[in-house]
C-alpha atoms as a PDB file:
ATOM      1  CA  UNK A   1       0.000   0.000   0.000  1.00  0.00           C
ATOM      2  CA  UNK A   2       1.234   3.170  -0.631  1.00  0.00           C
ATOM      3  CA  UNK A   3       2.064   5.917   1.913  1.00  0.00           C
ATOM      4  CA  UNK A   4      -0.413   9.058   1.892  1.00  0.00           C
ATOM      5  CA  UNK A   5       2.503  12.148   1.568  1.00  0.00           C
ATOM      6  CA  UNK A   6       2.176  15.734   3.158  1.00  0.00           C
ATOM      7  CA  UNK A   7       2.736  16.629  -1.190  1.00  0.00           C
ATOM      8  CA  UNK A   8      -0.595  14.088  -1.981  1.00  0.00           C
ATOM      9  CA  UNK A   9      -2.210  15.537   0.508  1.00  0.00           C
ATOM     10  CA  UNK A  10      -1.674  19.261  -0.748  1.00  0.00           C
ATOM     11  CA  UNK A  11      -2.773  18.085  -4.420  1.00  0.00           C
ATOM     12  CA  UNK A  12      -5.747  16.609  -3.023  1.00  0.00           C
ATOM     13  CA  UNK A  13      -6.983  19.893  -1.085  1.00  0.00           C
ATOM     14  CA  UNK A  14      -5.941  22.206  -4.040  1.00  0.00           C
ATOM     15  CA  UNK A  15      -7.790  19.789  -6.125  1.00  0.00           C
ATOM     16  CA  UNK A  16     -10.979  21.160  -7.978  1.00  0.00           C
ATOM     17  CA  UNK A  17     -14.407  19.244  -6.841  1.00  0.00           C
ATOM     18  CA  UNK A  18     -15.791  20.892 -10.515  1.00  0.00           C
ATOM     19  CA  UNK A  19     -12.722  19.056 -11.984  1.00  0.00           C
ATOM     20  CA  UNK A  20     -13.286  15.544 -10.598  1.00  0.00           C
ATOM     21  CA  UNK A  21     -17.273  15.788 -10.666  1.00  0.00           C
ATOM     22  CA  UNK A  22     -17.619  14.853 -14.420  1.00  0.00           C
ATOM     23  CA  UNK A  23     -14.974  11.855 -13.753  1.00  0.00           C
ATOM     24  CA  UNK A  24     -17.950  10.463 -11.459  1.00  0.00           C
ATOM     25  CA  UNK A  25     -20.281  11.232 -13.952  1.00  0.00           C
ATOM     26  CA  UNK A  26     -18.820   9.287 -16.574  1.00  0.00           C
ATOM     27  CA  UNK A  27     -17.848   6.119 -13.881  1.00  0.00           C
ATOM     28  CA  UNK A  28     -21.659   6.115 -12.883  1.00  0.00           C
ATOM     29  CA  UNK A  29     -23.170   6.586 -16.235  1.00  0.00           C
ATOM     30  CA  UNK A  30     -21.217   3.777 -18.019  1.00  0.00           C
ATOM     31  CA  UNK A  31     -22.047   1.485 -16.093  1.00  0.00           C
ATOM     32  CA  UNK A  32     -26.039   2.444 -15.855  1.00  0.00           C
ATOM     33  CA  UNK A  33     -26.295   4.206 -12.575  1.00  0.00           C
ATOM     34  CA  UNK A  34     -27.980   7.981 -12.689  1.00  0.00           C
ATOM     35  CA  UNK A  35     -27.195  11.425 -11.591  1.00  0.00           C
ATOM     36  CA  UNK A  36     -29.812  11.196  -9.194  1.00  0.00           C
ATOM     37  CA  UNK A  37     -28.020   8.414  -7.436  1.00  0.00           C
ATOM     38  CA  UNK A  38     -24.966   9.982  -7.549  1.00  0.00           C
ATOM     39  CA  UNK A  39     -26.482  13.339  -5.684  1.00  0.00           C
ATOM     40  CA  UNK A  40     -28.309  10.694  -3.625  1.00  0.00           C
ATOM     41  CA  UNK A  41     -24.482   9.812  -2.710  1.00  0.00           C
ATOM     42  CA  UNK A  42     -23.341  13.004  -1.831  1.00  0.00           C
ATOM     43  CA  UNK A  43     -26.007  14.288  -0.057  1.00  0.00           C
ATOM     44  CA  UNK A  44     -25.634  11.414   1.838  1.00  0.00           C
ATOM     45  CA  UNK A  45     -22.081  11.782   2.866  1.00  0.00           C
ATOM     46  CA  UNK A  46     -22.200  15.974   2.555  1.00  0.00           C
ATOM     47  CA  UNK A  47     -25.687  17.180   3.304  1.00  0.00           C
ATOM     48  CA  UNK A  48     -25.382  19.191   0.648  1.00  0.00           C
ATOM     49  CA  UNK A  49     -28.429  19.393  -1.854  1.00  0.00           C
ATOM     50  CA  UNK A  50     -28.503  19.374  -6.058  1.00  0.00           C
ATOM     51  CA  UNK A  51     -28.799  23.065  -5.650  1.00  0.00           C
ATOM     52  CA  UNK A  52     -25.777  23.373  -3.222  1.00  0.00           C
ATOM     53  CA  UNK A  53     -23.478  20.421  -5.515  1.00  0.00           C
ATOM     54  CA  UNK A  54     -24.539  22.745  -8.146  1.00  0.00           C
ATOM     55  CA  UNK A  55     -23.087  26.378  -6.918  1.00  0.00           C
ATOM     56  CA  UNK A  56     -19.931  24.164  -6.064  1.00  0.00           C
ATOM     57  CA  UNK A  57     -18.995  23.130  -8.853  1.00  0.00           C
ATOM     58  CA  UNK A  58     -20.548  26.566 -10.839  1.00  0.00           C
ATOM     59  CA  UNK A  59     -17.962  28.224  -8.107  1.00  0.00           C
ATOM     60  CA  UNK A  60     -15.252  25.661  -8.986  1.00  0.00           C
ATOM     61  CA  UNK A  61     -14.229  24.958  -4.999  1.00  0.00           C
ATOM     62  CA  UNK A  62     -11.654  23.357  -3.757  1.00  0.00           C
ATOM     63  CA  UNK A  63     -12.097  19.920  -2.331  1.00  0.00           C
ATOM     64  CA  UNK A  64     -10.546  21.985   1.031  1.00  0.00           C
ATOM     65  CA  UNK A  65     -13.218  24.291   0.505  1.00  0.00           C
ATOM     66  CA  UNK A  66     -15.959  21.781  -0.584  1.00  0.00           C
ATOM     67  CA  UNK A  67     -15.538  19.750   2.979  1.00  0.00           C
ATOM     68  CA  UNK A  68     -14.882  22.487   4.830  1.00  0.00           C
ATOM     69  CA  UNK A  69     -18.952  23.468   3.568  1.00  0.00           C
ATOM     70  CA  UNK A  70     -19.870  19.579   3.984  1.00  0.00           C
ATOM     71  CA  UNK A  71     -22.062  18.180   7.219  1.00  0.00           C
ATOM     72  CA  UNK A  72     -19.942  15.236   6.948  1.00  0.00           C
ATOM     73  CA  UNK A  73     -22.445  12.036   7.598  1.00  0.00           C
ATOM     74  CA  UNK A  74     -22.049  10.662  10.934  1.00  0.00           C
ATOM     75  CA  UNK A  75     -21.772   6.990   9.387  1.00  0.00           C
ATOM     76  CA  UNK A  76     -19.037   8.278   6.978  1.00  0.00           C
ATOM     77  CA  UNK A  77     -16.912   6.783   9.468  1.00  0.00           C
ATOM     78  CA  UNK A  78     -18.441   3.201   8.472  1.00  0.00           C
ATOM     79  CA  UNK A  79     -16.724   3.906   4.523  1.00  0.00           C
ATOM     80  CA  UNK A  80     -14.075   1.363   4.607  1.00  0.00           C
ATOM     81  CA  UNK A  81     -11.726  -0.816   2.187  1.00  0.00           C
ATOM     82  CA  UNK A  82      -9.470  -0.023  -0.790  1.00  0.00           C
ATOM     83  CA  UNK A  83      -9.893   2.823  -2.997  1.00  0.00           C
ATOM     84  CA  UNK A  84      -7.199   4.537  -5.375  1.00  0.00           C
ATOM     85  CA  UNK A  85      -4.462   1.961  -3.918  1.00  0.00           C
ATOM     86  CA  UNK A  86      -5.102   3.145  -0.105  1.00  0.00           C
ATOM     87  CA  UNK A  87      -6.925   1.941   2.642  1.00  0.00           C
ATOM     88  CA  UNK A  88      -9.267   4.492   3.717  1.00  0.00           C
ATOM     89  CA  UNK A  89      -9.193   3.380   7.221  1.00  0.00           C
ATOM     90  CA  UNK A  90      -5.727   3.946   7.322  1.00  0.00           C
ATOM     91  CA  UNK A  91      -5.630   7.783   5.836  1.00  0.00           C
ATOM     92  CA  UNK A  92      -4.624  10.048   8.905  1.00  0.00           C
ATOM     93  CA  UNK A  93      -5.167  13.424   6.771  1.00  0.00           C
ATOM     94  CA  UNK A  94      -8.947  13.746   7.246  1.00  0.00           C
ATOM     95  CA  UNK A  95      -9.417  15.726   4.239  1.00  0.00           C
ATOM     96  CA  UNK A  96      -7.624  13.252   2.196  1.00  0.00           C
ATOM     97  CA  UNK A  97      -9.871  10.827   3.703  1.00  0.00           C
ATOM     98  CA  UNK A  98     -13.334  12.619   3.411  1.00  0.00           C
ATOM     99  CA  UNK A  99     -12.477  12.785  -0.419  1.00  0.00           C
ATOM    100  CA  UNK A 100     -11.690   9.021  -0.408  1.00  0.00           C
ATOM    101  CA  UNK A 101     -14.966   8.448   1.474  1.00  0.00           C
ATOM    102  CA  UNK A 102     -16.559  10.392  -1.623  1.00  0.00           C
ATOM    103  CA  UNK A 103     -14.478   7.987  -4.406  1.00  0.00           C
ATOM    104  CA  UNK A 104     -15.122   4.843  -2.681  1.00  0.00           C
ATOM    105  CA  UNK A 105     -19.209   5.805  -2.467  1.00  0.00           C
ATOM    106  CA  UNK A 106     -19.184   6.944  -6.705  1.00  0.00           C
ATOM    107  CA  UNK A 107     -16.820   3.643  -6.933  1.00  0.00           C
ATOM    108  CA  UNK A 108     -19.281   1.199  -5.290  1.00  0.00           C
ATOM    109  CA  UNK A 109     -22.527   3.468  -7.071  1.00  0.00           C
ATOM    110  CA  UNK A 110     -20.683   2.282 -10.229  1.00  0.00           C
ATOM    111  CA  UNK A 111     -20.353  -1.835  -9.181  1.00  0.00           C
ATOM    112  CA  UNK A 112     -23.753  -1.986  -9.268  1.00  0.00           C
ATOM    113  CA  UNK A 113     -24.028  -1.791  -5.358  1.00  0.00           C
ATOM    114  CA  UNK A 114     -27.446  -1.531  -3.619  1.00  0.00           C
ATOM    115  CA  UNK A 115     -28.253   1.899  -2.603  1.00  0.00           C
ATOM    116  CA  UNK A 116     -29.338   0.641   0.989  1.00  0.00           C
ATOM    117  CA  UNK A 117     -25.568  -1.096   1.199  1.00  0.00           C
ATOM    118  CA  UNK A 118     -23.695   2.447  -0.186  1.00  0.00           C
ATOM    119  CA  UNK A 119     -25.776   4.699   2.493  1.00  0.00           C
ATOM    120  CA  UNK A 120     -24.267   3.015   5.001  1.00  0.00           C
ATOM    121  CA  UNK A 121     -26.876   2.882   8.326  1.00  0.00           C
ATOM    122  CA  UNK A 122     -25.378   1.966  11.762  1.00  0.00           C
END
């Protein structure tokens, strides 16, 4: 597994949500999911609303910025396993980790999961 770096970690909070949101699109949409499940996903995990996803990426926030806005999900904690090579259990960086919380959700929309298993309930 590889090491999360002080450098990833910078990328990852300069990173544009606007620039990564049509990556999820795409993931989803290939493999038949729809953009309401996807918002379903990160209202979930954000509390944020279509209208509020919207303005984000419309204001082209940082993932820093787009957390820092977030009511983080108090099951987000439950988001576990192996996404991008690391294991998001092991992420100390909680910003790194919020946004893996957000690829593993879009990456398990995209398998075909059931929504009841993605929206994790404690």
């Amino acid at each position: 597994m590889p090491t999360v770096t002080s450098e990833h970690n910078e990328r990852i909070s300069k990173m544009k949500f606007s620039s990564v949101y049509p990556h999820y699109v795409t993931k989803i949409e290939k493999k038949g999911r729809t953009l309401e499940e996807l918002y379903e996903v990160i209202h979930w995990l954000t509390g944020f609303d279509n209208v509020a996803i919207q303005k984000h990426i419309d204001d082209q926030i940082t993932f820093q910025e787009f957390f820092e806005k977030a009511n983080l999900n108090p099951n987000a904690h439950l988001i576990k396993g192996i996404i991008c090579g690391y294991r998001i259990e092991d992420i100390d960086y909680q910003l790194t980790r919020e946004v893996r919380y957000l690829d593993k959700l879009v990456d398990e929309l995209a398998k075909g999961r059931k929504m009841e298993k993605i929206l994790r309930s404690s």
